[in-house]
Protein backbone atom coordinates (compact mmCIF):
# COMPACT_ATOMS: atom_id res chain seq x y z
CA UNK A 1 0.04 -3.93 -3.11
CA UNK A 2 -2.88 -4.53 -5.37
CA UNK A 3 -2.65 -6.83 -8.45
CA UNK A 4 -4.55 -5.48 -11.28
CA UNK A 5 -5.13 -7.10 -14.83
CA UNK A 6 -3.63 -5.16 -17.41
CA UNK A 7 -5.75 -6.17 -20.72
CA UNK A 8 -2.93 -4.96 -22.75
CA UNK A 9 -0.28 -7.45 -21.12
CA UNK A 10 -2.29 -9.92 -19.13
CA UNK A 11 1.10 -11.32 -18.04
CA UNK A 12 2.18 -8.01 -16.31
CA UNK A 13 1.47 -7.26 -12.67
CA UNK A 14 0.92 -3.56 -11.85
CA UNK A 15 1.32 -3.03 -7.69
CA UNK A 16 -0.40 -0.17 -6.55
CA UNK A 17 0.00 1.89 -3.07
CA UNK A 18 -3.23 0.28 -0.50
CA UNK A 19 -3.64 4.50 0.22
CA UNK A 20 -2.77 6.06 -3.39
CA UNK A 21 -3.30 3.70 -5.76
CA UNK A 22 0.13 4.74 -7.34
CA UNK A 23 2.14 2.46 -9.84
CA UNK A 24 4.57 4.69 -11.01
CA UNK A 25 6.73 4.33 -7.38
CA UNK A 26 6.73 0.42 -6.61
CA UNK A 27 10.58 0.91 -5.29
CA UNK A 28 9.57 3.41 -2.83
CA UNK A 29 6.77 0.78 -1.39
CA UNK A 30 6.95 -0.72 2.37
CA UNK A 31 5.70 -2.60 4.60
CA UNK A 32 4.01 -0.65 7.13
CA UNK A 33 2.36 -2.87 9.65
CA UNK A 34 1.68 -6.89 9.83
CA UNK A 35 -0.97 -6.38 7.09
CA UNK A 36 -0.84 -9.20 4.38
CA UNK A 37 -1.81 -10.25 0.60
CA UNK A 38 -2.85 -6.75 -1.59
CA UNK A 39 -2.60 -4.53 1.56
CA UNK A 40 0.88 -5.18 2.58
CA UNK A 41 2.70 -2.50 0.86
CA UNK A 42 2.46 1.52 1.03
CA UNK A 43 4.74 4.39 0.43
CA UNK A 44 5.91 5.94 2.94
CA UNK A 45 4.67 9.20 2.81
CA UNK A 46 1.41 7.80 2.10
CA UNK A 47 1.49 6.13 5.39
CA UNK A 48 2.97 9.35 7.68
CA UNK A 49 -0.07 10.76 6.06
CA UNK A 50 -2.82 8.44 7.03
CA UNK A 51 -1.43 8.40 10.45
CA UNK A 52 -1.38 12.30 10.77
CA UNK A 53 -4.99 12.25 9.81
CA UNK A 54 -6.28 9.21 12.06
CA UNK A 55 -4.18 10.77 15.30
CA UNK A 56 -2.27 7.87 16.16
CA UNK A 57 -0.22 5.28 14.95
CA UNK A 58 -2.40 1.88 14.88
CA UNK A 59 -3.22 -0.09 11.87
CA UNK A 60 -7.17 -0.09 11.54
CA UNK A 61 -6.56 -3.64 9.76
CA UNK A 62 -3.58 -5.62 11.92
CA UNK A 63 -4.10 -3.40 15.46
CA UNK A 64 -0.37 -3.20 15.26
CA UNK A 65 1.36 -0.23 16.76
């Protein structure tokens, strides 16, 4: 998840997808891998992708399986 300043409400968080960048779906966001702070979360889908394209299953970040 990625914090971003919103000028128009500097009191509002907007979480984005660490692959996307998507806002719009923060329910559908997980926690993938042992990844921490603004790279925690992703959807999904967003992960199955990433892993189709690398080949394999292991975070690049964390190592974790």
């Amino acid at each position: 998840v990625v914090r971003v300043d919103d000028d128009r409400n500097s009191s509002a968080d907007v979480f984005l997808c660490r692959f996307c960048f998507d806002g719009e779906n923060i329910s559908r966001l997980e926690a993938p891998c042992c990844c921490s702070g603004t790279i925690k979360f992703a959807h999904r889908d967003c992960v199955q992708r990433w892993c189709d394209e690398k080949g394999n299953t292991t975070c690049e970040i964390c190592l974790q399986v």
